[in-house]
N, C-alpha and C. Protein backbone atom coordinates (compact mmCIF):
# COMPACT_ATOMS: atom_id res chain seq x y z
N UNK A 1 -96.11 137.96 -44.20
CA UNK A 1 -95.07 137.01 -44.53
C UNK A 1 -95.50 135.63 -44.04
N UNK A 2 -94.74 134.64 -44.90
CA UNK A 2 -95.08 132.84 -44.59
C UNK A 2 -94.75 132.50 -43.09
N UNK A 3 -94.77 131.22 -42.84
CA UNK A 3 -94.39 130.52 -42.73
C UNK A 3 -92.86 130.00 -43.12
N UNK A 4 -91.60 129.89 -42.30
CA UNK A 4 -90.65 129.20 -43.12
C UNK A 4 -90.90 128.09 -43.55
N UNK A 5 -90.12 127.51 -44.63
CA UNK A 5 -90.41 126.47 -45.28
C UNK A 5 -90.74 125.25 -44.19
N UNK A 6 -89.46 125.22 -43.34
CA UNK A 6 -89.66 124.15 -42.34
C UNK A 6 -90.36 123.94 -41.19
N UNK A 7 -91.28 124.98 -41.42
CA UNK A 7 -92.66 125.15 -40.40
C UNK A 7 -93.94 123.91 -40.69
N UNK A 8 -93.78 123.68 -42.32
CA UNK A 8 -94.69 122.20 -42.85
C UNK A 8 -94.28 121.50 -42.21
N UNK A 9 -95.04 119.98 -42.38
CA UNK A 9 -94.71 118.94 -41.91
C UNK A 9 -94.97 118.41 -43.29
N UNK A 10 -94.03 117.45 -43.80
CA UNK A 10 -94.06 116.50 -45.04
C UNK A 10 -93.99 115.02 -44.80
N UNK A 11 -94.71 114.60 -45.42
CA UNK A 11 -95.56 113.11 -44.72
C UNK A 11 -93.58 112.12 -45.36
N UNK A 12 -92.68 113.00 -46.32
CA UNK A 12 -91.55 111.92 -46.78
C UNK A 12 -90.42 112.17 -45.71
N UNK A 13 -91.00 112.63 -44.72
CA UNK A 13 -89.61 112.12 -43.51
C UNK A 13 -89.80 111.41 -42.86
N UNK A 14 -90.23 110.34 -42.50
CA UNK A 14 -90.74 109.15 -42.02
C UNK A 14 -89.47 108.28 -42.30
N UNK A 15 -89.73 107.65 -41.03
CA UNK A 15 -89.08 106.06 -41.21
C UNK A 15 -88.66 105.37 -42.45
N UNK A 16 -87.61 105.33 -43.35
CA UNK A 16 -87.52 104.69 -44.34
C UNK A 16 -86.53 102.86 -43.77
N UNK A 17 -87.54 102.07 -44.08
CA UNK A 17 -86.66 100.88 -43.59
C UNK A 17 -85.24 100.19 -44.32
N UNK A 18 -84.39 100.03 -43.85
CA UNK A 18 -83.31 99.68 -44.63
C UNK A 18 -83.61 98.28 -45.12
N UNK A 19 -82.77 97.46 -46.40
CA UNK A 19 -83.38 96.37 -46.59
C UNK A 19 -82.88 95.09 -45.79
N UNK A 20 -81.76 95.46 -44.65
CA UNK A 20 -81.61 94.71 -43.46
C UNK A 20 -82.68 94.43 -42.53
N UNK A 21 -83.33 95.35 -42.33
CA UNK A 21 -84.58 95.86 -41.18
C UNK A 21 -86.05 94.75 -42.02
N UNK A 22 -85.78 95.27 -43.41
CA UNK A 22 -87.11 94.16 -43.90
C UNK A 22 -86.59 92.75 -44.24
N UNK A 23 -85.54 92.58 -44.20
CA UNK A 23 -84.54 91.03 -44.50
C UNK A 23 -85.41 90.67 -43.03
N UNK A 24 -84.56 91.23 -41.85
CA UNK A 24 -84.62 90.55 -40.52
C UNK A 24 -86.29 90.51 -40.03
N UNK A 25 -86.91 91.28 -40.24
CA UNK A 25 -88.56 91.80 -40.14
C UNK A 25 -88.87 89.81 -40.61
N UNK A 26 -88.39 89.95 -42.40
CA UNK A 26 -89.32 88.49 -42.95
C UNK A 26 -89.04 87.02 -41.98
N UNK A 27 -87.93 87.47 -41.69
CA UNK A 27 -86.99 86.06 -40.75
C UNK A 27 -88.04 86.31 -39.60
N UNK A 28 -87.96 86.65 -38.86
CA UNK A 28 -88.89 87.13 -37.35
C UNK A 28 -90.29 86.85 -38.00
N UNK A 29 -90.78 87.49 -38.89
CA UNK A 29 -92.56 86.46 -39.17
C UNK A 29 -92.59 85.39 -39.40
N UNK A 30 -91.45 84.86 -40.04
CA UNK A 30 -91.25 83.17 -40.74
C UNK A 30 -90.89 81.94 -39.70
N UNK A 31 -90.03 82.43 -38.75
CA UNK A 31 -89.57 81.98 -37.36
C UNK A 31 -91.21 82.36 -36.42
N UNK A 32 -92.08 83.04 -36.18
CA UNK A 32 -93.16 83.40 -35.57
C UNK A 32 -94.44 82.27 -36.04
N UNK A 33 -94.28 82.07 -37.14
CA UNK A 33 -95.85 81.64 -37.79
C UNK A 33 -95.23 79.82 -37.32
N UNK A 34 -93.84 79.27 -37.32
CA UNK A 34 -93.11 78.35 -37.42
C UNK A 34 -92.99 78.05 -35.65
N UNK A 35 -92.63 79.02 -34.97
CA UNK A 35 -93.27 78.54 -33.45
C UNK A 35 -94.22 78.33 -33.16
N UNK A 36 -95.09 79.04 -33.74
CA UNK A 36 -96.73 79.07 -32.93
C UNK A 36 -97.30 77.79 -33.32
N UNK A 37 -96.93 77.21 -34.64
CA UNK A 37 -97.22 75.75 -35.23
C UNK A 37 -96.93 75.03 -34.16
N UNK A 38 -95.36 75.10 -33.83
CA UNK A 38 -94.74 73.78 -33.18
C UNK A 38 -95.45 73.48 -31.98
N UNK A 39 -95.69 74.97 -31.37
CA UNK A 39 -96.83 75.09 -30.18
C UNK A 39 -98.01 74.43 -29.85
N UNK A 40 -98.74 74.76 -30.87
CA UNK A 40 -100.15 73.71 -31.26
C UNK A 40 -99.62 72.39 -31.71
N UNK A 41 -98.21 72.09 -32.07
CA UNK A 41 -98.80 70.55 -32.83
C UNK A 41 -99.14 69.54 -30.93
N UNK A 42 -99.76 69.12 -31.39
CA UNK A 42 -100.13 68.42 -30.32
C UNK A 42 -100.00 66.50 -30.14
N UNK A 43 -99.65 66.09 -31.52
CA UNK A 43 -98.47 65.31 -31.55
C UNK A 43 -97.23 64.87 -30.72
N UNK A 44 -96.50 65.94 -30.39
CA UNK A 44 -95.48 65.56 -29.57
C UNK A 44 -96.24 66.06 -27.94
N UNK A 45 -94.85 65.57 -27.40
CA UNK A 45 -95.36 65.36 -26.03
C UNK A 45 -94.91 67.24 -25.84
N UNK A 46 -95.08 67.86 -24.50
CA UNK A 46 -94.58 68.97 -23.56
C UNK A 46 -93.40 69.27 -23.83
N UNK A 47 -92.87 68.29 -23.61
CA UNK A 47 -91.01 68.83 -23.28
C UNK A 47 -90.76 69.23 -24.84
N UNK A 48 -91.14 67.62 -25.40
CA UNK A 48 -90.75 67.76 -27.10
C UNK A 48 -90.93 69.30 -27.75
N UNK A 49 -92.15 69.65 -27.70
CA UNK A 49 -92.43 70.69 -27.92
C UNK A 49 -91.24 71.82 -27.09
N UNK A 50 -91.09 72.59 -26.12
CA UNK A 50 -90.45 73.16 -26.03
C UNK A 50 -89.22 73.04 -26.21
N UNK A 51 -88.56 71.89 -26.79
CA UNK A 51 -87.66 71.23 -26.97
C UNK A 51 -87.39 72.29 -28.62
N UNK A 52 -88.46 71.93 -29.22
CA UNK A 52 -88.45 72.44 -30.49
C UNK A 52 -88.83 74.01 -31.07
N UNK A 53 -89.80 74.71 -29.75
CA UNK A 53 -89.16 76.26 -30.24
C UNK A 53 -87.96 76.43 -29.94
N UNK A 54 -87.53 76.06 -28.79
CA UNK A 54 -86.19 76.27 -28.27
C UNK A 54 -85.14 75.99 -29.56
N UNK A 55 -85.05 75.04 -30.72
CA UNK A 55 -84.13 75.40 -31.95
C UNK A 55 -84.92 75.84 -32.64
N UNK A 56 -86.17 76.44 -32.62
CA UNK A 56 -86.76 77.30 -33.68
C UNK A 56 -86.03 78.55 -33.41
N UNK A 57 -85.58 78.61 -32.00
CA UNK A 57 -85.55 80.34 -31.98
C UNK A 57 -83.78 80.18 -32.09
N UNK A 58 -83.75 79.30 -31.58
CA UNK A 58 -81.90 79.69 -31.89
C UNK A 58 -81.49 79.61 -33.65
N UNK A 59 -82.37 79.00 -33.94
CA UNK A 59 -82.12 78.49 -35.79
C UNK A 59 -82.85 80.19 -36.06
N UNK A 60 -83.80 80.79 -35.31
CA UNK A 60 -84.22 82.17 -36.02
C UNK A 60 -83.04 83.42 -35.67
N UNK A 61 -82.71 83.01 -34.70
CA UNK A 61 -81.66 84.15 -33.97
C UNK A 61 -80.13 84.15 -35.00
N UNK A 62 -79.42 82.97 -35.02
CA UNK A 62 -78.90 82.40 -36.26
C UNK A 62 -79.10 82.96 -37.75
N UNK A 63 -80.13 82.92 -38.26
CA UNK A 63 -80.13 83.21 -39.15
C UNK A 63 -80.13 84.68 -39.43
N UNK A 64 -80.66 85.63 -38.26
CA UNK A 64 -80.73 87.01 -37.92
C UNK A 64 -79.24 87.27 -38.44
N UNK A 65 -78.42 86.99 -37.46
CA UNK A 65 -76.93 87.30 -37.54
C UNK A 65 -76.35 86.86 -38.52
N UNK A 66 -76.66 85.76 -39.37
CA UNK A 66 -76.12 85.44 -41.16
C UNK A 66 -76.40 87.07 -41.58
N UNK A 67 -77.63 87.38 -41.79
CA UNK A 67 -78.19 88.52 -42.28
C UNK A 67 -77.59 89.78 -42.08
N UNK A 68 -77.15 90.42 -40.94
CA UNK A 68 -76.21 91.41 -40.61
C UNK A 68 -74.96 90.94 -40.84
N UNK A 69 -74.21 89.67 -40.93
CA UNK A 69 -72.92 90.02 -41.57
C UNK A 69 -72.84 89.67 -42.94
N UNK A 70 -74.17 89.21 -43.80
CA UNK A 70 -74.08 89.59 -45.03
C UNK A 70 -74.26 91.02 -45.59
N UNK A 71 -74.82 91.31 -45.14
CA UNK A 71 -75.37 93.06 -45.28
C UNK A 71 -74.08 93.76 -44.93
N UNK A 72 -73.60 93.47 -44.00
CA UNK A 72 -72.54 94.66 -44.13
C UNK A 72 -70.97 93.99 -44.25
N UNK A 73 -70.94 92.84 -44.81
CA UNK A 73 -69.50 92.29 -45.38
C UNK A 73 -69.66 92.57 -47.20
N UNK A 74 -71.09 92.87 -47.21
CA UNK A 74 -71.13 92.89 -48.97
C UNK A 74 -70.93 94.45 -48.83
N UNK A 75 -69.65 95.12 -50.10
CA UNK A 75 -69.34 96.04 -50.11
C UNK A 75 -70.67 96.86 -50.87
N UNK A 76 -71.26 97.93 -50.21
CA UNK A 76 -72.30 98.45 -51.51
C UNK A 76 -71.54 99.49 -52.04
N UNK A 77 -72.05 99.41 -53.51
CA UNK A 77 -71.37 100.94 -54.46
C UNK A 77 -70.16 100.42 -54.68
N UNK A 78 -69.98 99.17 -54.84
CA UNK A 78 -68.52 99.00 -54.75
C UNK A 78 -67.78 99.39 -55.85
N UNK A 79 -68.82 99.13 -57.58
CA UNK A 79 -68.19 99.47 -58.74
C UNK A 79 -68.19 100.77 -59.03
N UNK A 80 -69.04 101.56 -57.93
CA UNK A 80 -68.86 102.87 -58.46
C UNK A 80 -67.61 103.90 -57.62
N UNK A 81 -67.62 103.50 -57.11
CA UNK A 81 -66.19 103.38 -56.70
C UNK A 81 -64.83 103.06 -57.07
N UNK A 82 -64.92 102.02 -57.65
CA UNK A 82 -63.56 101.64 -58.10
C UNK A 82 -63.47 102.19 -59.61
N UNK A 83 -64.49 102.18 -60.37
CA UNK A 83 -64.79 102.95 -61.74
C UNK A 83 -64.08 104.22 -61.50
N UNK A 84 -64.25 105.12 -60.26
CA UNK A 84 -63.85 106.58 -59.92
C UNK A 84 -62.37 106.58 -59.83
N UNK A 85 -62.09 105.55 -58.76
CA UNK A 85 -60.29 105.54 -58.73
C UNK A 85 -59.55 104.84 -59.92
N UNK A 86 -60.18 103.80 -60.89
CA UNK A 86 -59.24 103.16 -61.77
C UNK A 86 -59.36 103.96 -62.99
N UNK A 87 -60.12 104.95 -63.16
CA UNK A 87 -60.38 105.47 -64.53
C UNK A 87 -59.28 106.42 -64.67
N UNK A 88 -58.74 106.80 -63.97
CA UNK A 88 -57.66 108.02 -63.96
C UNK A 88 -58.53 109.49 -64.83
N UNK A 89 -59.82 109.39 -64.18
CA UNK A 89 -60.02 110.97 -64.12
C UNK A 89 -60.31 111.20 -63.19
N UNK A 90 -59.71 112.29 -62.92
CA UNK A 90 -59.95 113.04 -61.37
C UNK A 90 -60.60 114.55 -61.24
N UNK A 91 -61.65 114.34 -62.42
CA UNK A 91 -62.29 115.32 -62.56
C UNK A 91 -61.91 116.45 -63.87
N UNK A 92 -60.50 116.19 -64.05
CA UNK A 92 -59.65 116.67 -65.10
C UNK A 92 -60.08 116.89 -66.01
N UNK A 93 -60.40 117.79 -67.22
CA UNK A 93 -60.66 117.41 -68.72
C UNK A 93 -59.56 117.27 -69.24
N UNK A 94 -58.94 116.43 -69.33
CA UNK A 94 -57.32 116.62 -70.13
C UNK A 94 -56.97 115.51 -71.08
């Protein structure tokens, strides 16, 4: 006799990222590549500079949190849903 089925390992149970996780992921590289600039510009003086990750990161942190209460103030499935309750079938054939 086998193996039970759930004795495999299947490479599709892995981590699937939600599209919040890759929303906030692009913000965090875009805010990253955008500090490390301000870092090197060598233009401004010391302070200036830390002056300016310092609203890089609050303008990145900011925009993080736009992102989670758009994601979950936007209803998902919303029409398929309301399609179910306004249609007046309730499974019925009648």
């Amino acid at each position: 006799m086998g193996y039970p089925y759930y004795a495999y390992p299947s490479p599709n149970y892995g981590y699937r990222p939600t599209r919040l996780d890759m929303q906030i992921q692009d913000i965090k590289n875009d805010y990253q590549a955008r500090i490390y600039s301000a870092k090197q510009d060598k233009s401004l003086r010391g302070k200036q500079r830390r002056e300016k990750v310092r609203e890089l990161k609050h303008e990145r942190d900011r925009e993080v949190n736009q992102a989670k209460v758009d994601y979950y103030k936007t209803p998902r499935n919303y029409n398929y849903r309301n399609n179910n309750r306004n249609n007046g079938n309730n499974g019925n054939n009648e």
